[in-house]
PDB file of N, CA and C in Angstrom:
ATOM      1  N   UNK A   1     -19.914 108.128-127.391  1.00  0.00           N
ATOM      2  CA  UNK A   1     -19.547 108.466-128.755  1.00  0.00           C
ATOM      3  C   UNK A   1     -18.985 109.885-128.781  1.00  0.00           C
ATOM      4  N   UNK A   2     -18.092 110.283-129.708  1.00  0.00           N
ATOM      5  CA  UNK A   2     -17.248 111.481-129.488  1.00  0.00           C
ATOM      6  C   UNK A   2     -18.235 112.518-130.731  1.00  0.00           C
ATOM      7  N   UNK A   3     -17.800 113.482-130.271  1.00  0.00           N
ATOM      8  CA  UNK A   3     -18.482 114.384-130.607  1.00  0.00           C
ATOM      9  C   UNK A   3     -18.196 114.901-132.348  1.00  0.00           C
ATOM     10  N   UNK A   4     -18.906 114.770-133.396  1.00  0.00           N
ATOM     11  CA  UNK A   4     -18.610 114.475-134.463  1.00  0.00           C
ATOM     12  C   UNK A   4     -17.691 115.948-135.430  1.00  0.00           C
ATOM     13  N   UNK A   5     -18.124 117.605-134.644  1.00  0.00           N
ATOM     14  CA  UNK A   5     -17.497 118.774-134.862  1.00  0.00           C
ATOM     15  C   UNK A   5     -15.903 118.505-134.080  1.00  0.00           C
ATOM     16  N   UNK A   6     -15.953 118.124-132.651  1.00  0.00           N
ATOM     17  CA  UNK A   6     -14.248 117.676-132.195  1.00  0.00           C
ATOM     18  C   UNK A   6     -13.444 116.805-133.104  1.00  0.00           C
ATOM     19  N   UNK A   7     -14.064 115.586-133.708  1.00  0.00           N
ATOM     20  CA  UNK A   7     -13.530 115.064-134.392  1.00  0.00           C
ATOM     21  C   UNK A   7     -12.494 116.050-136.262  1.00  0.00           C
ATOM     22  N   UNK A   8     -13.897 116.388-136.085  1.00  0.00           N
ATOM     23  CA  UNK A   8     -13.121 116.775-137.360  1.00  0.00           C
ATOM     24  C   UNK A   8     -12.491 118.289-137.260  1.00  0.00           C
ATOM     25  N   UNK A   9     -12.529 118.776-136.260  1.00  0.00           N
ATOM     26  CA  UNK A   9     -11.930 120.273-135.683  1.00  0.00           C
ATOM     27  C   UNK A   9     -10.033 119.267-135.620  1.00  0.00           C
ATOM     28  N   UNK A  10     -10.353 118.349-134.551  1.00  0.00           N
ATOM     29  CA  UNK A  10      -9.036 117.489-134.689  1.00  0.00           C
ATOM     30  C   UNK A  10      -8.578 116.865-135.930  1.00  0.00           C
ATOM     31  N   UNK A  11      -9.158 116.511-136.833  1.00  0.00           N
ATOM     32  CA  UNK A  11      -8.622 115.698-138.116  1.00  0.00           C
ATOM     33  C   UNK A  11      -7.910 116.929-139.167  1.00  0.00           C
ATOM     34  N   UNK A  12      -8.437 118.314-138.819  1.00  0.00           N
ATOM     35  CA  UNK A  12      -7.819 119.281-138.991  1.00  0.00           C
ATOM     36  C   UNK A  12      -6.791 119.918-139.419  1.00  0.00           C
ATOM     37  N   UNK A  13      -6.568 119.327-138.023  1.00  0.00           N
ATOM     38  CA  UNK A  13      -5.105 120.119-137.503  1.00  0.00           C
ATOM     39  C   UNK A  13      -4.083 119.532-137.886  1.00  0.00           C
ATOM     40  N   UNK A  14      -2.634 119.775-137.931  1.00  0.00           N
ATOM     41  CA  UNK A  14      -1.549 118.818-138.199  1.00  0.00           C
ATOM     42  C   UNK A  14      -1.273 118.171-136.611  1.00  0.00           C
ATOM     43  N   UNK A  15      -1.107 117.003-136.550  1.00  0.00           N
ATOM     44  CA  UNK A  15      -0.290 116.856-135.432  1.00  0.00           C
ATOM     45  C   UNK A  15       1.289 116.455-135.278  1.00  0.00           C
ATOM     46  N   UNK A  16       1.576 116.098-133.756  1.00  0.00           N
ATOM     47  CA  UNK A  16       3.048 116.362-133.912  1.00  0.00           C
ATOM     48  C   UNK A  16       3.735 115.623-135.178  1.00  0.00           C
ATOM     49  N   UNK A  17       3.495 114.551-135.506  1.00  0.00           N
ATOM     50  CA  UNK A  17       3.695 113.559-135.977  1.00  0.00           C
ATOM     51  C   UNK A  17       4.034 113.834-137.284  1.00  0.00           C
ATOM     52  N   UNK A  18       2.346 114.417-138.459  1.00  0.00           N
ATOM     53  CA  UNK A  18       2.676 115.147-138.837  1.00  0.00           C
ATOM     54  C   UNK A  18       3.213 116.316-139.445  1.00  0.00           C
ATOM     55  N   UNK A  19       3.290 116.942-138.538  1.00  0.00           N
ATOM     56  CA  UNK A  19       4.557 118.640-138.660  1.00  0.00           C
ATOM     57  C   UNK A  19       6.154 117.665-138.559  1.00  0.00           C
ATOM     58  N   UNK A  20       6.341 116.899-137.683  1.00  0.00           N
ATOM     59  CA  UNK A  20       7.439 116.071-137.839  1.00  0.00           C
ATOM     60  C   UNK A  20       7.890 115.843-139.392  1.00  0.00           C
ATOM     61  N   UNK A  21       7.139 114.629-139.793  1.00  0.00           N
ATOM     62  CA  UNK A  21       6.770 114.197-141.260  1.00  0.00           C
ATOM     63  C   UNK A  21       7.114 115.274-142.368  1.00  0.00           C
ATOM     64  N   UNK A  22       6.095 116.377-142.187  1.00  0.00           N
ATOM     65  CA  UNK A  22       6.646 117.883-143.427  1.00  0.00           C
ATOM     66  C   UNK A  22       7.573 118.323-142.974  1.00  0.00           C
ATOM     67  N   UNK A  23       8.420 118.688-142.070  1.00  0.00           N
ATOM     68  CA  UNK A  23       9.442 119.322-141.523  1.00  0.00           C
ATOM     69  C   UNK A  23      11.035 118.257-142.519  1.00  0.00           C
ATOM     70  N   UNK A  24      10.505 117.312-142.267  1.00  0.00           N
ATOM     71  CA  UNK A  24      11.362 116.690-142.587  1.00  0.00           C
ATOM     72  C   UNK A  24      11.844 116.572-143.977  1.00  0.00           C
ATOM     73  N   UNK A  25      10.831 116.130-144.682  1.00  0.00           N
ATOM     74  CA  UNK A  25      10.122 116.047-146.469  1.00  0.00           C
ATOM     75  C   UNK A  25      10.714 117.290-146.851  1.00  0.00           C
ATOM     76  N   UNK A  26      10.240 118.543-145.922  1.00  0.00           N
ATOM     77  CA  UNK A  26      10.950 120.216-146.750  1.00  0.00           C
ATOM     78  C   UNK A  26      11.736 120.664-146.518  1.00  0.00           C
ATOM     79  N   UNK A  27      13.021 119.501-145.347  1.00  0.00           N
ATOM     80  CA  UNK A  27      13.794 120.152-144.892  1.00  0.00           C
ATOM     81  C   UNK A  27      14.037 121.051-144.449  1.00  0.00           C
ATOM     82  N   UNK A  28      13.080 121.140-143.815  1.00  0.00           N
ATOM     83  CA  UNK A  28      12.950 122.579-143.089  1.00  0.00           C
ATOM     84  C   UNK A  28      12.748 124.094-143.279  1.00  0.00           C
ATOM     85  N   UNK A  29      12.910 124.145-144.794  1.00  0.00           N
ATOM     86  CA  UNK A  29      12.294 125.057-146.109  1.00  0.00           C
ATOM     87  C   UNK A  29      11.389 125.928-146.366  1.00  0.00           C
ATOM     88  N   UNK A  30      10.723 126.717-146.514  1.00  0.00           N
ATOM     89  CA  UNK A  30      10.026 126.843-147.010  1.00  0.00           C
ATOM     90  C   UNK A  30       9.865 126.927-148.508  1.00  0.00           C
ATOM     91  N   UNK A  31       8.988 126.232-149.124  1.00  0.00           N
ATOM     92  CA  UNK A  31       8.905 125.834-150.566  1.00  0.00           C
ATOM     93  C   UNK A  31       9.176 126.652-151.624  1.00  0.00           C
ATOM     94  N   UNK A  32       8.676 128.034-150.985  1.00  0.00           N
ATOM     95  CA  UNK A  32       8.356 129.189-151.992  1.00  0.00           C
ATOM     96  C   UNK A  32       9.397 129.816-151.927  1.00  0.00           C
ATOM     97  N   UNK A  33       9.790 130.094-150.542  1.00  0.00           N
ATOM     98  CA  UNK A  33      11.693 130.855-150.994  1.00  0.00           C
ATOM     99  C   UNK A  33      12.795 130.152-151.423  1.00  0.00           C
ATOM    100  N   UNK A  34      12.633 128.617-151.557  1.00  0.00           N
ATOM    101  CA  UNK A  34      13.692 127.620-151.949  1.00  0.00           C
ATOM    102  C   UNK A  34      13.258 127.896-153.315  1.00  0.00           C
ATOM    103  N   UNK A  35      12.791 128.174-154.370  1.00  0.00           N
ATOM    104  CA  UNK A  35      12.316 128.483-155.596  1.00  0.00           C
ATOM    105  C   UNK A  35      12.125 130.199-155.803  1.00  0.00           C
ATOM    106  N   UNK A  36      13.064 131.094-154.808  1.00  0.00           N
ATOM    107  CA  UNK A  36      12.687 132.447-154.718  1.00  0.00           C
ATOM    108  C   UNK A  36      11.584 133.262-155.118  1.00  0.00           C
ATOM    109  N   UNK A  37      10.724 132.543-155.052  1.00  0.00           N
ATOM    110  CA  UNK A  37       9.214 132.754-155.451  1.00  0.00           C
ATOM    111  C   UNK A  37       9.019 134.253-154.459  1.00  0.00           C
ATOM    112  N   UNK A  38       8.856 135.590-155.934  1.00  0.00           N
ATOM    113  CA  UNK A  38       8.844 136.881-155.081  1.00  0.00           C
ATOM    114  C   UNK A  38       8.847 137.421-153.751  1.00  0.00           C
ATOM    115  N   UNK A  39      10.634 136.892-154.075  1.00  0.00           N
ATOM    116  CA  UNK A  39      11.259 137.693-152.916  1.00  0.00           C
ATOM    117  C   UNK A  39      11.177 139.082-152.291  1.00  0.00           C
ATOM    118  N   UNK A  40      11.231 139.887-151.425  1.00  0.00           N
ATOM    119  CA  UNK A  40      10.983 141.023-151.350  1.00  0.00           C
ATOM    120  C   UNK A  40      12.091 141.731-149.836  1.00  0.00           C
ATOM    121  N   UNK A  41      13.131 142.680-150.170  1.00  0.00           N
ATOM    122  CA  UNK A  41      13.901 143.294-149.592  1.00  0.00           C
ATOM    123  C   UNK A  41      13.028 143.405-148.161  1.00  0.00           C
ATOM    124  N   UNK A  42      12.061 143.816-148.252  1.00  0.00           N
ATOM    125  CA  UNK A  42      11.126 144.490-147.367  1.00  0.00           C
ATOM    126  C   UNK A  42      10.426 142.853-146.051  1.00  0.00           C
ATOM    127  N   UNK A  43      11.001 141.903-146.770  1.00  0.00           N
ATOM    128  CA  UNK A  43      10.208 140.449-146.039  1.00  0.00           C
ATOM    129  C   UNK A  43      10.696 140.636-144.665  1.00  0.00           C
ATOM    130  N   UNK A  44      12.078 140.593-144.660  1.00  0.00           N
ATOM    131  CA  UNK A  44      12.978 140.724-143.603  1.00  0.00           C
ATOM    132  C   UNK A  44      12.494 139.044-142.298  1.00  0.00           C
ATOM    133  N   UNK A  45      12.477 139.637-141.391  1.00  0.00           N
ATOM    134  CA  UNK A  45      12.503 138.259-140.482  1.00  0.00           C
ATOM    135  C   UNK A  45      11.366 137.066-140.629  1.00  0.00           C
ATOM    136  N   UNK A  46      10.306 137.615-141.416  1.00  0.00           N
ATOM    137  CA  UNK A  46       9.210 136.599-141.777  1.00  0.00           C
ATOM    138  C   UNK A  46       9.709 135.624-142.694  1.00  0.00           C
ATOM    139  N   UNK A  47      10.987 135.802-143.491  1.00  0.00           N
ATOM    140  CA  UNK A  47      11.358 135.020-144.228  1.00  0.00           C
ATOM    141  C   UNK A  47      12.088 133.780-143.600  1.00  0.00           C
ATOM    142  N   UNK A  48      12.005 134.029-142.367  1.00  0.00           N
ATOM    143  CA  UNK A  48      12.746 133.117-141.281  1.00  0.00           C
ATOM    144  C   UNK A  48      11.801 131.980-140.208  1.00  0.00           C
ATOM    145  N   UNK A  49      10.740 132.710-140.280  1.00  0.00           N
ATOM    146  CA  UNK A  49       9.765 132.206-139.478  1.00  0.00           C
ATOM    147  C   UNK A  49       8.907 130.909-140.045  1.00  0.00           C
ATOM    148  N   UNK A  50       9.210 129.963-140.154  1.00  0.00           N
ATOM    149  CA  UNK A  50       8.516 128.621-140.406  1.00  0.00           C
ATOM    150  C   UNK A  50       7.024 128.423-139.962  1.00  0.00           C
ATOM    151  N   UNK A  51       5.930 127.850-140.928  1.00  0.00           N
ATOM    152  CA  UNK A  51       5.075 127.307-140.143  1.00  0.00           C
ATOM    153  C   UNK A  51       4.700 126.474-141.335  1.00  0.00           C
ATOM    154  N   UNK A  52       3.665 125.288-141.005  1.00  0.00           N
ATOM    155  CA  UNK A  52       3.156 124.770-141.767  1.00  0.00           C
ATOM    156  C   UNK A  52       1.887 124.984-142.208  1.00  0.00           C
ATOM    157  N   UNK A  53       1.792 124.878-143.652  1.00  0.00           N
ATOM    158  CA  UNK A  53       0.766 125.513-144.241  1.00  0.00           C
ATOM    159  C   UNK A  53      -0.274 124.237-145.038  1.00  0.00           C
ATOM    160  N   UNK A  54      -1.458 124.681-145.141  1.00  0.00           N
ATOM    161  CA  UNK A  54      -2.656 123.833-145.399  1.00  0.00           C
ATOM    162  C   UNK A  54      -2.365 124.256-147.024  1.00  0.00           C
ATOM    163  N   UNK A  55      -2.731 123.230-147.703  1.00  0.00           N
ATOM    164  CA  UNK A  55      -3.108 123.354-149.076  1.00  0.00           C
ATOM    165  C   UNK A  55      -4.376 123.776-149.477  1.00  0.00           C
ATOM    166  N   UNK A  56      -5.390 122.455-148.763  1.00  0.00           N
ATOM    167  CA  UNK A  56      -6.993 123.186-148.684  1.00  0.00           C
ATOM    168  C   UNK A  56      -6.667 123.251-147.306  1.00  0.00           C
ATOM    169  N   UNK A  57      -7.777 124.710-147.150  1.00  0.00           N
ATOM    170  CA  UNK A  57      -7.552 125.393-145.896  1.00  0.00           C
ATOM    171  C   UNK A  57      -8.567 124.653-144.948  1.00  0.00           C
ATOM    172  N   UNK A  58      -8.103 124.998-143.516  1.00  0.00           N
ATOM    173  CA  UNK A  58      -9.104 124.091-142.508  1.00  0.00           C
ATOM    174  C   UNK A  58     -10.559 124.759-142.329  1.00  0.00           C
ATOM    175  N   UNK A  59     -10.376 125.799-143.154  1.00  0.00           N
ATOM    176  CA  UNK A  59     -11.609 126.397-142.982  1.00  0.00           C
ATOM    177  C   UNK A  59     -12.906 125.781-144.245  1.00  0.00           C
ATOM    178  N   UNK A  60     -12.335 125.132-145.088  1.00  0.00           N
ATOM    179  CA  UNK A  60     -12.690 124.209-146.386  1.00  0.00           C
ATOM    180  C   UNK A  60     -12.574 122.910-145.732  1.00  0.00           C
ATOM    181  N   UNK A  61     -12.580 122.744-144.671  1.00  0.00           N
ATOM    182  CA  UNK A  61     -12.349 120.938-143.861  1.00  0.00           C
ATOM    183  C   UNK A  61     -10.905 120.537-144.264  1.00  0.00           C
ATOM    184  N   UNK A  62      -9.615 120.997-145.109  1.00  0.00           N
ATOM    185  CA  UNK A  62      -9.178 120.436-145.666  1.00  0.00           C
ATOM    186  C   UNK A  62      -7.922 119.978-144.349  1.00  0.00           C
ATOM    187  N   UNK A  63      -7.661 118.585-144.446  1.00  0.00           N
ATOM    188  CA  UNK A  63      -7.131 117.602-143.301  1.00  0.00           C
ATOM    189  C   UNK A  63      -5.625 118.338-143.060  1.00  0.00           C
ATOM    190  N   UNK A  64      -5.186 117.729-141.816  1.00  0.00           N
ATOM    191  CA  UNK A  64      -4.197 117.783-141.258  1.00  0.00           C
ATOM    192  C   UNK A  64      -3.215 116.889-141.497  1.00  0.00           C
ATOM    193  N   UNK A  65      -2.808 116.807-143.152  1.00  0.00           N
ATOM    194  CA  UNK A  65      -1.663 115.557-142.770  1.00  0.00           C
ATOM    195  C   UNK A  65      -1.075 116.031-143.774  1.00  0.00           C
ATOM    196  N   UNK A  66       0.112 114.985-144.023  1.00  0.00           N
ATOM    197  CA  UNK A  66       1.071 115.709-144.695  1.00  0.00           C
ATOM    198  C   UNK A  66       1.180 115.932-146.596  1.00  0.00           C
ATOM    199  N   UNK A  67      -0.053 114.956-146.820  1.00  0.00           N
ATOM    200  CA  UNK A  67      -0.250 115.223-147.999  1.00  0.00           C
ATOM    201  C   UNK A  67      -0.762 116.675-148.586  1.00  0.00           C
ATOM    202  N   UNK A  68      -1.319 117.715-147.620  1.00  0.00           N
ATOM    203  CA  UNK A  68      -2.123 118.444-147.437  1.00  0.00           C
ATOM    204  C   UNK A  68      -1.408 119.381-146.932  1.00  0.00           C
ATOM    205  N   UNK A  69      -0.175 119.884-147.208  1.00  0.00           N
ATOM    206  CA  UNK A  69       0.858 120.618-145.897  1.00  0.00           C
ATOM    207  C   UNK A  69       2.566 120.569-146.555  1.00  0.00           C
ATOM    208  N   UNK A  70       2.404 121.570-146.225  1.00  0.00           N
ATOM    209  CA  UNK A  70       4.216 122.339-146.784  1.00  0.00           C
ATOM    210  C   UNK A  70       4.179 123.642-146.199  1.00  0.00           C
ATOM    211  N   UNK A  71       5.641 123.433-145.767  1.00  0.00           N
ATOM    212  CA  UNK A  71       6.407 124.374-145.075  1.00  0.00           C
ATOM    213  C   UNK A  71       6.671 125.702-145.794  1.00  0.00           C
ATOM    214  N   UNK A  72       6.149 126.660-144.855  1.00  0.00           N
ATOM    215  CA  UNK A  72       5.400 127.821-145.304  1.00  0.00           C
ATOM    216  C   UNK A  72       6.426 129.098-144.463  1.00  0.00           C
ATOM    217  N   UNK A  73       7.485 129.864-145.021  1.00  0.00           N
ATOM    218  CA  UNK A  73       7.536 131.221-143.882  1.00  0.00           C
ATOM    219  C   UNK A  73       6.320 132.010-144.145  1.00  0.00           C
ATOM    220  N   UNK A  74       6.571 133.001-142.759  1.00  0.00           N
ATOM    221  CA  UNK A  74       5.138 134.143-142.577  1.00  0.00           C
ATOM    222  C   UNK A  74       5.342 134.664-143.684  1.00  0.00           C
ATOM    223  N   UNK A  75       5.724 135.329-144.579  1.00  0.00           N
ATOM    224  CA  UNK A  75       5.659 135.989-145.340  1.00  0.00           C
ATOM    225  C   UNK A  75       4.548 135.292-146.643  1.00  0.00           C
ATOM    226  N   UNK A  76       5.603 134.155-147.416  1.00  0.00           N
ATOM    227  CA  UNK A  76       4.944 133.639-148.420  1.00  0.00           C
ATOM    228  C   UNK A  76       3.434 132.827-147.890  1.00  0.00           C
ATOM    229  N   UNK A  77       3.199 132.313-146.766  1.00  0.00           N
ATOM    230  CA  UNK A  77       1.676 132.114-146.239  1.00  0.00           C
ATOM    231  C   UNK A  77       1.094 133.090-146.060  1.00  0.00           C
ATOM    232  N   UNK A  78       1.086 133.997-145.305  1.00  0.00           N
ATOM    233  CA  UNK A  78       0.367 135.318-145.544  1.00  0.00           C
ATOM    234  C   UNK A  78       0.111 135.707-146.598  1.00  0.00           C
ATOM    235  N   UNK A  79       0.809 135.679-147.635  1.00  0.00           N
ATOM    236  CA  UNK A  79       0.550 136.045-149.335  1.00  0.00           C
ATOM    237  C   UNK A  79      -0.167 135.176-149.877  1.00  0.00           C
ATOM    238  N   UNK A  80      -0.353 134.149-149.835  1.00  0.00           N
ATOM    239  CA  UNK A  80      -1.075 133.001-150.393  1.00  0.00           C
ATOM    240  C   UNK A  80      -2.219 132.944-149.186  1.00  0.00           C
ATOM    241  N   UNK A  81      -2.357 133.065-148.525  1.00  0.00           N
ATOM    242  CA  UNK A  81      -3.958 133.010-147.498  1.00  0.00           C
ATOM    243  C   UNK A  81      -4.561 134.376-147.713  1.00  0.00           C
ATOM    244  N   UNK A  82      -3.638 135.526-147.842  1.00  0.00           N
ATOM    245  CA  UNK A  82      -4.685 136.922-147.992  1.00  0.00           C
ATOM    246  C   UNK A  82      -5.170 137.152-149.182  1.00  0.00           C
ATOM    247  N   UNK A  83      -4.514 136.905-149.969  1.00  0.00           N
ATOM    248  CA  UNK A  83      -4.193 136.860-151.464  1.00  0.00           C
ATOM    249  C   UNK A  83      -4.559 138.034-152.006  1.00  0.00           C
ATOM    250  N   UNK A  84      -4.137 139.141-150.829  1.00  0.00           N
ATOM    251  CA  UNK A  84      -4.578 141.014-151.225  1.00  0.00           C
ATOM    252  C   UNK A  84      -3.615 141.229-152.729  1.00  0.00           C
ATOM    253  N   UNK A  85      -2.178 140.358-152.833  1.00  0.00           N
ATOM    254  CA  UNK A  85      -1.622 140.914-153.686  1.00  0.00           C
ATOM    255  C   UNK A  85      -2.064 139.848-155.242  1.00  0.00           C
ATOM    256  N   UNK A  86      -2.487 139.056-155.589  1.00  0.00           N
ATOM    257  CA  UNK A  86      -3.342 138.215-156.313  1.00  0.00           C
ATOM    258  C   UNK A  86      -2.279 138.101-156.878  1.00  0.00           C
ATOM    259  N   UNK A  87      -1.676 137.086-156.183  1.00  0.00           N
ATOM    260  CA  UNK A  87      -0.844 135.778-156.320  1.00  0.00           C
ATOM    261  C   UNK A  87      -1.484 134.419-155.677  1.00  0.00           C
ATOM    262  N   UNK A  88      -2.332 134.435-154.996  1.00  0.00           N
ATOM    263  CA  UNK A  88      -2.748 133.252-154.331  1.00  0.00           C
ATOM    264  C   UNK A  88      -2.962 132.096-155.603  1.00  0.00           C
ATOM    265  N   UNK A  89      -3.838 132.345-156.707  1.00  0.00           N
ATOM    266  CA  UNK A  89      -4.173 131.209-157.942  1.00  0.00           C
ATOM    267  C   UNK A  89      -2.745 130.866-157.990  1.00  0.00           C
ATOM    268  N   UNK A  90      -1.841 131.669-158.934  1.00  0.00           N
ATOM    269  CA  UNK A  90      -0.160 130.981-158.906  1.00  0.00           C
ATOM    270  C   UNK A  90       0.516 130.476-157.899  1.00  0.00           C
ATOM    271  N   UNK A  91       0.300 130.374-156.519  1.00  0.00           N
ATOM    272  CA  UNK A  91       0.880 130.049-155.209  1.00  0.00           C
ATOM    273  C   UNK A  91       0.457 128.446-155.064  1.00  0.00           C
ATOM    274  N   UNK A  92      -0.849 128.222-155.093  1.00  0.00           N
ATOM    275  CA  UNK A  92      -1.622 126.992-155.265  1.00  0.00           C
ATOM    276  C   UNK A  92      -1.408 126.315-156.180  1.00  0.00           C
ATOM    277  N   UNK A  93      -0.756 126.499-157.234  1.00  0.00           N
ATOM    278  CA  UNK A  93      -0.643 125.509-158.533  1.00  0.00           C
ATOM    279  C   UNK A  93       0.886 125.352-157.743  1.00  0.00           C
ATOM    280  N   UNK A  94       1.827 126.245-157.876  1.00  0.00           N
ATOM    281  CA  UNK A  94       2.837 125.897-157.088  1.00  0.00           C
ATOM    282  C   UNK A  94       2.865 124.702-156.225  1.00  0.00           C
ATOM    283  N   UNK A  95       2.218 125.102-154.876  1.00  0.00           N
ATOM    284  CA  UNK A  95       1.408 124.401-153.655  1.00  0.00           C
ATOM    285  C   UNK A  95       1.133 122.819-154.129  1.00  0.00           C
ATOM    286  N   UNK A  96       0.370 122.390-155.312  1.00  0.00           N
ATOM    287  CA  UNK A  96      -0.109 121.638-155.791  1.00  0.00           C
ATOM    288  C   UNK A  96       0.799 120.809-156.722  1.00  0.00           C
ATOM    289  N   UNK A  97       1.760 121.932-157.884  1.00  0.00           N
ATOM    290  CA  UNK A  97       2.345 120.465-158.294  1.00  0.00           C
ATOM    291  C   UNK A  97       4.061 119.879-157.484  1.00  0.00           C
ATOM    292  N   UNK A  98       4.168 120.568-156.381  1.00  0.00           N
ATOM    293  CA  UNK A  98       5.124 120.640-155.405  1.00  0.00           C
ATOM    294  C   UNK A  98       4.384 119.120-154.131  1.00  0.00           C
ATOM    295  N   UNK A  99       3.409 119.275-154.198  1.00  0.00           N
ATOM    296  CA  UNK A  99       2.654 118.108-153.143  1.00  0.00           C
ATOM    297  C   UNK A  99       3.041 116.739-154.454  1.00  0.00           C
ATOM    298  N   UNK A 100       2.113 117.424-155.567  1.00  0.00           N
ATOM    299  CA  UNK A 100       2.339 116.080-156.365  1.00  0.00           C
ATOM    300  C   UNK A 100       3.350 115.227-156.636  1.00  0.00           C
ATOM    301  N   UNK A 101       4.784 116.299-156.866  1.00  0.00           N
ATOM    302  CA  UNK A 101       6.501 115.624-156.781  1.00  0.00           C
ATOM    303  C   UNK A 101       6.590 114.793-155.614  1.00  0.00           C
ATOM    304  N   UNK A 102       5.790 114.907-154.594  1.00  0.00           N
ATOM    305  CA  UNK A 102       6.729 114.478-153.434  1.00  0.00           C
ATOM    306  C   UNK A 102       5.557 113.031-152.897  1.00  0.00           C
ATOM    307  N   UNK A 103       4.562 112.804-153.536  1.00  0.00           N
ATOM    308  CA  UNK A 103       3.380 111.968-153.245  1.00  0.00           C
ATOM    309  C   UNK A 103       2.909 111.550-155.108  1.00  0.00           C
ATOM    310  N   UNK A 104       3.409 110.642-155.568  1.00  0.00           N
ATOM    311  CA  UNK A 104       2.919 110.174-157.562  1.00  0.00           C
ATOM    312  C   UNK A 104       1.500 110.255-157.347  1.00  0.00           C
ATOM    313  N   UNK A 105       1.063 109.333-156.150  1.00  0.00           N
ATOM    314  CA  UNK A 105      -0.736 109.215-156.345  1.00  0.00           C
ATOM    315  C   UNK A 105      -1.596 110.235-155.406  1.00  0.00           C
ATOM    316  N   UNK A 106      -0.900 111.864-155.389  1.00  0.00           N
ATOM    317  CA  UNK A 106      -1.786 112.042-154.765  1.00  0.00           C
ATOM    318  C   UNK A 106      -3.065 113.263-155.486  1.00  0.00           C
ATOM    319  N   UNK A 107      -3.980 113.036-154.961  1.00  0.00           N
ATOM    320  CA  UNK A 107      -5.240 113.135-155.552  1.00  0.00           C
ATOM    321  C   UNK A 107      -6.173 114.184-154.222  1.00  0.00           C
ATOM    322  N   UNK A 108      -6.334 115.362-154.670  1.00  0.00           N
ATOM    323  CA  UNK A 108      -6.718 116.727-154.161  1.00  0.00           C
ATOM    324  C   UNK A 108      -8.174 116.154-153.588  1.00  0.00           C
ATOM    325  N   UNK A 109      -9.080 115.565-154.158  1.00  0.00           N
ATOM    326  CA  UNK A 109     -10.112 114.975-153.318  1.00  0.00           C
ATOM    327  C   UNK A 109      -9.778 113.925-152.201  1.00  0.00           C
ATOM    328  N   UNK A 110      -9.107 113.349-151.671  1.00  0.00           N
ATOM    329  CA  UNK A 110      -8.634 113.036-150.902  1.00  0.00           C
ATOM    330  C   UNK A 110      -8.432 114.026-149.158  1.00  0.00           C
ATOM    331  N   UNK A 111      -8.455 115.366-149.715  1.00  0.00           N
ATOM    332  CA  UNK A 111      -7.562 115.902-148.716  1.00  0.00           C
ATOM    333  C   UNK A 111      -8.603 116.710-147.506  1.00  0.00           C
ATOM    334  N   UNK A 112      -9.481 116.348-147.690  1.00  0.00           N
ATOM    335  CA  UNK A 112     -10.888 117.186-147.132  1.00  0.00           C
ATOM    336  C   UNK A 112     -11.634 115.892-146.299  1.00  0.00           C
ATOM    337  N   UNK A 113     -12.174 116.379-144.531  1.00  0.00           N
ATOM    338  CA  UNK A 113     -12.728 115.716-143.830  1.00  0.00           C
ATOM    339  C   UNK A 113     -13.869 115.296-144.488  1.00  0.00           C
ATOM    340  N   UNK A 114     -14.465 114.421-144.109  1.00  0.00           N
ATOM    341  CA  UNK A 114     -15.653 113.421-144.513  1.00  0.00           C
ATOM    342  C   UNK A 114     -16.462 113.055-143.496  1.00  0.00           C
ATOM    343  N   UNK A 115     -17.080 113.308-142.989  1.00  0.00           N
ATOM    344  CA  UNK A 115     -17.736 111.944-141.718  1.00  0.00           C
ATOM    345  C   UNK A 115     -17.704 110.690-142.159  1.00  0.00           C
ATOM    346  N   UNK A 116     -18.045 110.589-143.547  1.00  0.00           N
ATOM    347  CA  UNK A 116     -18.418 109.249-143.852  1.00  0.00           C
ATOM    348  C   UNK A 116     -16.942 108.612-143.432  1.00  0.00           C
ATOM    349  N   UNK A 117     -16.000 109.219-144.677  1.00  0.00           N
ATOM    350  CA  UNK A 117     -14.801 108.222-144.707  1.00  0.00           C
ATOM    351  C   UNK A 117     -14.210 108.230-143.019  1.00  0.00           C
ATOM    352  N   UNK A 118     -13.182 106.742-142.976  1.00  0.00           N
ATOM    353  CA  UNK A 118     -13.255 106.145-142.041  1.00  0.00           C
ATOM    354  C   UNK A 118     -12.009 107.249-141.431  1.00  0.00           C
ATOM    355  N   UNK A 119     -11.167 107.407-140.232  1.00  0.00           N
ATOM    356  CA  UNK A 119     -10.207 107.933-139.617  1.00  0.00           C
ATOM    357  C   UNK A 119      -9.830 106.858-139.256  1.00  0.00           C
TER     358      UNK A 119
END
């Protein structure tokens, strides 16, 4: 039997498949500068740098898939995960009704590991 912390350390993460899946959906985007969501002269190459970003964070269990995930540069993820400049609440509603456009039924309890529920 597999080890029940690996499991969900893996259910986590995005995989290739995944990052494939959002890459594709955001065109390669990031969400927040396609909506110039406070831009800043000063961003410079982070505004270039892609990664994919958790809605609920993996540190909240929240899953690795694509309902749960949009394409994030360093800049605007760093701002929304540190949330030193307190924008993070407005980043997440963003985050949130931007998942909802692109998924009609999707539903924020859903997005968090479970043991119970099945993989």
């Amino acid at each position: 039997m597999k080890n029940r912390s690996s499991r969900a350390a893996k259910a986590r993460e995005f995989s290739t498949k995944a990052r494939r899946e959002i890459f594709m959906r955001d065109k390669g985007c990031c969400i927040f500068c396609s909506k110039l969501y406070r831009m800043s002269e000063t961003a410079g190459i982070a505004t270039e740098i892609i990664q994919v970003m958790h809605y609920v964070p993996r540190s909240k269990n929240g899953l690795g898939i694509p309902q749960n995930g949009a394409l994030g540069c360093v800049y605007h993820h760093q701002m929304m995960d540190n949330g030193n400049e307190g924008f993070r609440k407005e980043m997440l509603d963003i985050f949130r009704e931007y998942l909802k456009s692109k998924y009609p039924d999707w539903n924020e309890e859903e997005l968090t590991w479970n043991k119970w529920r099945r993989e």
